[in-house]
C-alpha atoms as a PDB file:
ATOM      1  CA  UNK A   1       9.194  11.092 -21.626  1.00  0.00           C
ATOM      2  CA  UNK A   2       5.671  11.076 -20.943  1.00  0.00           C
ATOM      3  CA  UNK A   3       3.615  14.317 -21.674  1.00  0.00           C
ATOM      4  CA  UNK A   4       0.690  15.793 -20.204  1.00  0.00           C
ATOM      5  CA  UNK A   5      -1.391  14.185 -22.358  1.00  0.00           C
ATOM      6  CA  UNK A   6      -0.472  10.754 -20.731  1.00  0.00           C
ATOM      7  CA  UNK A   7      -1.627  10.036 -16.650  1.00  0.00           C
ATOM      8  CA  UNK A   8       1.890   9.478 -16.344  1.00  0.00           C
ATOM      9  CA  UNK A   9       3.188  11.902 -13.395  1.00  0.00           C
ATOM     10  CA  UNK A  10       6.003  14.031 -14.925  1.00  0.00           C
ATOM     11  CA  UNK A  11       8.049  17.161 -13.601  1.00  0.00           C
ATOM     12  CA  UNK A  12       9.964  19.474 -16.164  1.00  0.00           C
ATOM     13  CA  UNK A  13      11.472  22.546 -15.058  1.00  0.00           C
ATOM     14  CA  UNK A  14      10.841  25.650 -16.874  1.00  0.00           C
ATOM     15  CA  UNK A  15      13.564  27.411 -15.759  1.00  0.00           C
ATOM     16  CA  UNK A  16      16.332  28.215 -12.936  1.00  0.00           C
ATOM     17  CA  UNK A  17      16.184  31.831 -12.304  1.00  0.00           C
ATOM     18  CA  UNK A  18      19.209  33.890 -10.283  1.00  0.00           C
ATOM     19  CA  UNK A  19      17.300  37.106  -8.728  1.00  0.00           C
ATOM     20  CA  UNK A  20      20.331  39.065  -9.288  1.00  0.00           C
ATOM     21  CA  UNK A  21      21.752  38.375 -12.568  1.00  0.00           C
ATOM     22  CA  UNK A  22      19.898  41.180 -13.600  1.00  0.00           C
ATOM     23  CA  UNK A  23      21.515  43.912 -11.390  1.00  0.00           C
ATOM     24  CA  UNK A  24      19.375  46.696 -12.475  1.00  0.00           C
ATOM     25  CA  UNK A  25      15.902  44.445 -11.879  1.00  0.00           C
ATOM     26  CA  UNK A  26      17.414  43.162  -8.569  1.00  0.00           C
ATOM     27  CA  UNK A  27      18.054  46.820  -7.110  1.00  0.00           C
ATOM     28  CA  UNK A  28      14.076  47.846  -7.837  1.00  0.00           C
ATOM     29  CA  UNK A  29      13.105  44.320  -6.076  1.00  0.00           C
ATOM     30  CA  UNK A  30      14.816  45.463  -3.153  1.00  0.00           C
ATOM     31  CA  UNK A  31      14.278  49.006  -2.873  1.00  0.00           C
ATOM     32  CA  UNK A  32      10.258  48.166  -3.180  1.00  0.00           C
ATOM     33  CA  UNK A  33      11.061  45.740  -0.619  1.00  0.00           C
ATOM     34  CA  UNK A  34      12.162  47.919   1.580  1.00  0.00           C
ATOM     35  CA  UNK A  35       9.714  50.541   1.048  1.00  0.00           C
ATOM     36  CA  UNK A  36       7.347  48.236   2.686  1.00  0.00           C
ATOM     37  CA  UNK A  37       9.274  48.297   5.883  1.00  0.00           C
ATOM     38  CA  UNK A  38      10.106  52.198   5.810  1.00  0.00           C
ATOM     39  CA  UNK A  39       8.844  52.768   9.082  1.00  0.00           C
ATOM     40  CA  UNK A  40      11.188  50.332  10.939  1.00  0.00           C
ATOM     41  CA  UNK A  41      14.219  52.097  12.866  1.00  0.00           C
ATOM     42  CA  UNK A  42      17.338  53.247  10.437  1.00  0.00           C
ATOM     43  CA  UNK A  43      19.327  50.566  11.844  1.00  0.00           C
ATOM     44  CA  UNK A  44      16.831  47.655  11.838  1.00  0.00           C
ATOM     45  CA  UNK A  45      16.314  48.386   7.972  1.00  0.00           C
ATOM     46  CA  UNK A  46      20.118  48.560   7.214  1.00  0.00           C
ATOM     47  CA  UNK A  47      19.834  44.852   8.454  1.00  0.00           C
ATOM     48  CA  UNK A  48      17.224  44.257   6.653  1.00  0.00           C
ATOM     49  CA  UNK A  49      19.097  45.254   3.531  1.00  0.00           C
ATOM     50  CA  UNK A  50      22.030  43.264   3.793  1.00  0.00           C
ATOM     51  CA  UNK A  51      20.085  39.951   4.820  1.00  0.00           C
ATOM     52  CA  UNK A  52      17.734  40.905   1.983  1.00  0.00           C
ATOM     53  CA  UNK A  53      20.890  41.447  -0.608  1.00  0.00           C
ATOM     54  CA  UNK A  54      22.983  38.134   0.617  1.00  0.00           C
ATOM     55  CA  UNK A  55      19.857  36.357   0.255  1.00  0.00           C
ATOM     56  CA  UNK A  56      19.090  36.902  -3.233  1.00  0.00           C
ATOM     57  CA  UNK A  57      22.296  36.199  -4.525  1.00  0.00           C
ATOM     58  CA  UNK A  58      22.681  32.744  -2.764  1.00  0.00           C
ATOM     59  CA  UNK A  59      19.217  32.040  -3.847  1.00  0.00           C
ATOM     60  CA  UNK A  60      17.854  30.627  -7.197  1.00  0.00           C
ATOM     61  CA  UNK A  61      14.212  30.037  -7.652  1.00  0.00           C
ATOM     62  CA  UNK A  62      12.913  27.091 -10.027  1.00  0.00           C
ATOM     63  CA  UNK A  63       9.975  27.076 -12.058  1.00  0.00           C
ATOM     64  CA  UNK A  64       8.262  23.514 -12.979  1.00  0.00           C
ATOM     65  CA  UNK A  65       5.637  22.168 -15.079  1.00  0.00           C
ATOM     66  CA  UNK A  66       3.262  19.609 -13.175  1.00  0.00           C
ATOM     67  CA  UNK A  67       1.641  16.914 -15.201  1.00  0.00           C
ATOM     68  CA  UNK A  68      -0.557  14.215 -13.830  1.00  0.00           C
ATOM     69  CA  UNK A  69       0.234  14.816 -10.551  1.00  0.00           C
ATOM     70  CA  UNK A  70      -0.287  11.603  -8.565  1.00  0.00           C
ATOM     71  CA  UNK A  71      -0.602  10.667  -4.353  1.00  0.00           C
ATOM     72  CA  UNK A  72       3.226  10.766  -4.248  1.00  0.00           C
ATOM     73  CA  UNK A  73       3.531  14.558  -5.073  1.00  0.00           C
ATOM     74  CA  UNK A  74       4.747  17.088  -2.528  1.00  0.00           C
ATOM     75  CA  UNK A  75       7.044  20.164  -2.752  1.00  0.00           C
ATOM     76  CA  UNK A  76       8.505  19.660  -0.422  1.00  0.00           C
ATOM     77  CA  UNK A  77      10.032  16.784  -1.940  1.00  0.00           C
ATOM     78  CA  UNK A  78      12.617  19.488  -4.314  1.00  0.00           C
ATOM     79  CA  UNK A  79      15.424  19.005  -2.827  1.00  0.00           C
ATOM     80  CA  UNK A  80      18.888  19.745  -3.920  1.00  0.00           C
ATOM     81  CA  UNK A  81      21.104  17.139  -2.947  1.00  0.00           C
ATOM     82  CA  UNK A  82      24.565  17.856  -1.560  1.00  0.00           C
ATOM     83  CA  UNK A  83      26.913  15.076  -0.916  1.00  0.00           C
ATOM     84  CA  UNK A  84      28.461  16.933   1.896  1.00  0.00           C
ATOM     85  CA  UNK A  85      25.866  17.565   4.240  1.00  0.00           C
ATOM     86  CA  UNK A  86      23.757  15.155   5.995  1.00  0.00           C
ATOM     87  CA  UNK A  87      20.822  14.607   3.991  1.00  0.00           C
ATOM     88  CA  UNK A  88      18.784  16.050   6.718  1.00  0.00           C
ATOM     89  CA  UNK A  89      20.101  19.561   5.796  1.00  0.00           C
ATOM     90  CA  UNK A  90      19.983  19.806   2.158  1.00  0.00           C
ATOM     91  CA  UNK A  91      18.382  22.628   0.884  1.00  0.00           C
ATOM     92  CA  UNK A  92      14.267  22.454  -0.017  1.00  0.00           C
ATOM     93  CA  UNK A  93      11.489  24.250  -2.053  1.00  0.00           C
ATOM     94  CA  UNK A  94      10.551  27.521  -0.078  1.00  0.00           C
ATOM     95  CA  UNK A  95       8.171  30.084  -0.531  1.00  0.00           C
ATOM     96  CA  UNK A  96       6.279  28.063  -3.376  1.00  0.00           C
ATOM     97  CA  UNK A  97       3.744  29.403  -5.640  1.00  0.00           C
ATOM     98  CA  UNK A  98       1.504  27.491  -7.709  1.00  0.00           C
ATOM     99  CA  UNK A  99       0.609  28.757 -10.959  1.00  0.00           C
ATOM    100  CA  UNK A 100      -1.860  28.064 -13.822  1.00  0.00           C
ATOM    101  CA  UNK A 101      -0.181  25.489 -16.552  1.00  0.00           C
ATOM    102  CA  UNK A 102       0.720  28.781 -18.526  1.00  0.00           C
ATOM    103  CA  UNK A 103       2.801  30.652 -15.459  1.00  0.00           C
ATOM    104  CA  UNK A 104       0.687  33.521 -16.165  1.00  0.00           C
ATOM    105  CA  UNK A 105      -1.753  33.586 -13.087  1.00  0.00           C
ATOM    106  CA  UNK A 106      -2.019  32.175  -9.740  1.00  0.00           C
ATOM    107  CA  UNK A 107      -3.746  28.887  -9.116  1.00  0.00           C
ATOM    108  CA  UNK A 108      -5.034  27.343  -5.847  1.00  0.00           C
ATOM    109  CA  UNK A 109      -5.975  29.736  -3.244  1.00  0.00           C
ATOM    110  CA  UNK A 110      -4.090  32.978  -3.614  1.00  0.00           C
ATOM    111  CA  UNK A 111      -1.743  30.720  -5.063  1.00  0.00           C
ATOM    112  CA  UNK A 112      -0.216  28.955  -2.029  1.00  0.00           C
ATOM    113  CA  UNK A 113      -2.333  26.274  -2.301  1.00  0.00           C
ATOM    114  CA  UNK A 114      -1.465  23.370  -4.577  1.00  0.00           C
ATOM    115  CA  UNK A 115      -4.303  23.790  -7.782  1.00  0.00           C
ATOM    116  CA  UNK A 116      -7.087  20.257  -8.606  1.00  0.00           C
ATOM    117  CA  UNK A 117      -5.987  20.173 -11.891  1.00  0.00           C
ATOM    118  CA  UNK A 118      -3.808  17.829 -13.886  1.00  0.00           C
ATOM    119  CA  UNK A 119      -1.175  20.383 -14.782  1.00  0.00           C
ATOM    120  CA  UNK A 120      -0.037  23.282 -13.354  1.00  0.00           C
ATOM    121  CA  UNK A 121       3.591  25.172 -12.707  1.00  0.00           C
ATOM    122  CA  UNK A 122       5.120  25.547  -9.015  1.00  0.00           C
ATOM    123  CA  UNK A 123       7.731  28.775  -8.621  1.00  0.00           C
ATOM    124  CA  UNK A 124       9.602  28.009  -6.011  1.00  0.00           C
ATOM    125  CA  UNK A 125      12.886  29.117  -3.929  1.00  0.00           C
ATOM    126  CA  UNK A 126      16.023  27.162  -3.141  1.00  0.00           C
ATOM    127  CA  UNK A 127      18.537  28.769  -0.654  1.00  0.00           C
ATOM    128  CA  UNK A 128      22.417  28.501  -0.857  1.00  0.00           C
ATOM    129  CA  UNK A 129      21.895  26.941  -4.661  1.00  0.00           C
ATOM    130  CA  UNK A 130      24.710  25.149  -6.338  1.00  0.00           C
ATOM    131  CA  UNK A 131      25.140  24.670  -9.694  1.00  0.00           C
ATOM    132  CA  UNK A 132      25.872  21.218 -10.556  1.00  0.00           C
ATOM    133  CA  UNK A 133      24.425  19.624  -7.584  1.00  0.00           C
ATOM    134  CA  UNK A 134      20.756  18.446  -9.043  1.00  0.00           C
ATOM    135  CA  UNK A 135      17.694  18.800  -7.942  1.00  0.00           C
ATOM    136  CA  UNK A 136      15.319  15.542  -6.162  1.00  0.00           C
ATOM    137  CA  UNK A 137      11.556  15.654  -7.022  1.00  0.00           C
ATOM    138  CA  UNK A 138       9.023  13.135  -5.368  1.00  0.00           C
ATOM    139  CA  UNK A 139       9.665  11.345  -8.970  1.00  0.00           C
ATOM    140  CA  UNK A 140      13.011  10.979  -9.139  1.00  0.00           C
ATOM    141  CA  UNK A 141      16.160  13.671  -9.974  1.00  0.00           C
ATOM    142  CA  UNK A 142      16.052  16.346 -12.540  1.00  0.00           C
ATOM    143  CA  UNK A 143      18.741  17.876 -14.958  1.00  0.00           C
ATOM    144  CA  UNK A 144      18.239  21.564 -15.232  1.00  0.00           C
ATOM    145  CA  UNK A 145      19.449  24.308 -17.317  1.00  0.00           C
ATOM    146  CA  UNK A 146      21.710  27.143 -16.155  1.00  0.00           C
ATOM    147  CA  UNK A 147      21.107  30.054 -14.503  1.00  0.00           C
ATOM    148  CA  UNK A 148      19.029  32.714 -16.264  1.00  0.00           C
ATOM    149  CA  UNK A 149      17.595  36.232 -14.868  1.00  0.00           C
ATOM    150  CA  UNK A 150      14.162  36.493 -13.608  1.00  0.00           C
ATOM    151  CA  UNK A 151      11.587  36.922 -15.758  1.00  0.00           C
ATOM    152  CA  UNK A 152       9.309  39.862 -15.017  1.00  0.00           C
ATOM    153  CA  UNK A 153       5.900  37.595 -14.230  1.00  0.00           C
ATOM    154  CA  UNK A 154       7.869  36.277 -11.731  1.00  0.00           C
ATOM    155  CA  UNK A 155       8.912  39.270  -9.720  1.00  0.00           C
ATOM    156  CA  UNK A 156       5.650  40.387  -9.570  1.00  0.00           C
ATOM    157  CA  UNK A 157       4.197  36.369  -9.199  1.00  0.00           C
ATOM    158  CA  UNK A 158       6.572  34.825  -6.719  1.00  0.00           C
ATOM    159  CA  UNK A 159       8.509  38.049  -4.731  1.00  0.00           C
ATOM    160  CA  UNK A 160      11.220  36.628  -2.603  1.00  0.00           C
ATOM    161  CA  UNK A 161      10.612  37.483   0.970  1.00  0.00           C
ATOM    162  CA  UNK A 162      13.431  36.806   4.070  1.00  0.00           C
ATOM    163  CA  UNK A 163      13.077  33.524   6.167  1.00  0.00           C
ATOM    164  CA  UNK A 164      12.156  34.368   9.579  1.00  0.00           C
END
């Protein structure tokens, strides 16, 4: 395995976080969430809820390490590959944040922007995630480890937000 010492272009994941696996951390994402939206109509925010809920718990969001990143690299070459669907629809990095090297802060411009330097992290969100199914990078496939709960920094770092 090459390091980030080397100019070798490597990708190791940090983590695979389930939103909801902590219940208690999950309800005070969404009622925040929806505190932002408090002035839509009653019923329009009752939607809002239930898309919002559903969503985070078919939702994981994985957190790499970047080393060396060369011309190939793009993130929106994650993909998680499922043998029964046409390749066409598997499931891809959304809503990506780039982060310094230590997760800490964001890098790039406001943090949507992938960062210059040779290693930095990439939060990122993968809809309808399966366990056991893998996970493509623009260097090859990745073994992960399973499911933890969201860290804090990345609550307040990478906030989920609905597709439109």
């Amino acid at each position: 395995m090459a390091g980030p010492n080397s100019n070798t272009p490597e990708i190791q994941i940090i983590g695979i976080y389930a939103p909801c696996l902590d219940r208690e951390r999950c309800e005070l994402f969404i009622r925040d969430w929806l505190a932002e939206y408090s002035d839509f109509p009653h019923m329009r925010l009752a939607e809002l809820e239930e898309q919002l809920r559903t969503s985070l718990e078919e939702v994981a969001l994985v957190e790499v390490l970047v080393s060396n990143p060369d011309g190939r690299f793009s993130v929106g070459d994650f993909l998680q590959p499922d043998p029964a669907t046409p390749k066409g629809m598997w499931q891809a990095a959304w809503l990506e944040v780039f982060l310094s090297s230590q997760g800490d802060i964001p890098a790039g411009i406001g943090g949507a922007q992938m960062p210059s330097p040779s290693c930095f992290r990439v939060a990122f969100y993968i809809h309808f995630w399966r366990e056991g199914l893998g996970l493509t990078t623009s260097y090859g496939h990745l073994s992960y480890p399973p499911l933890q709960a969201m860290p804090e920094r990345l609550w307040k770092l990478a906030p989920y937000d609905l597709v439109d």
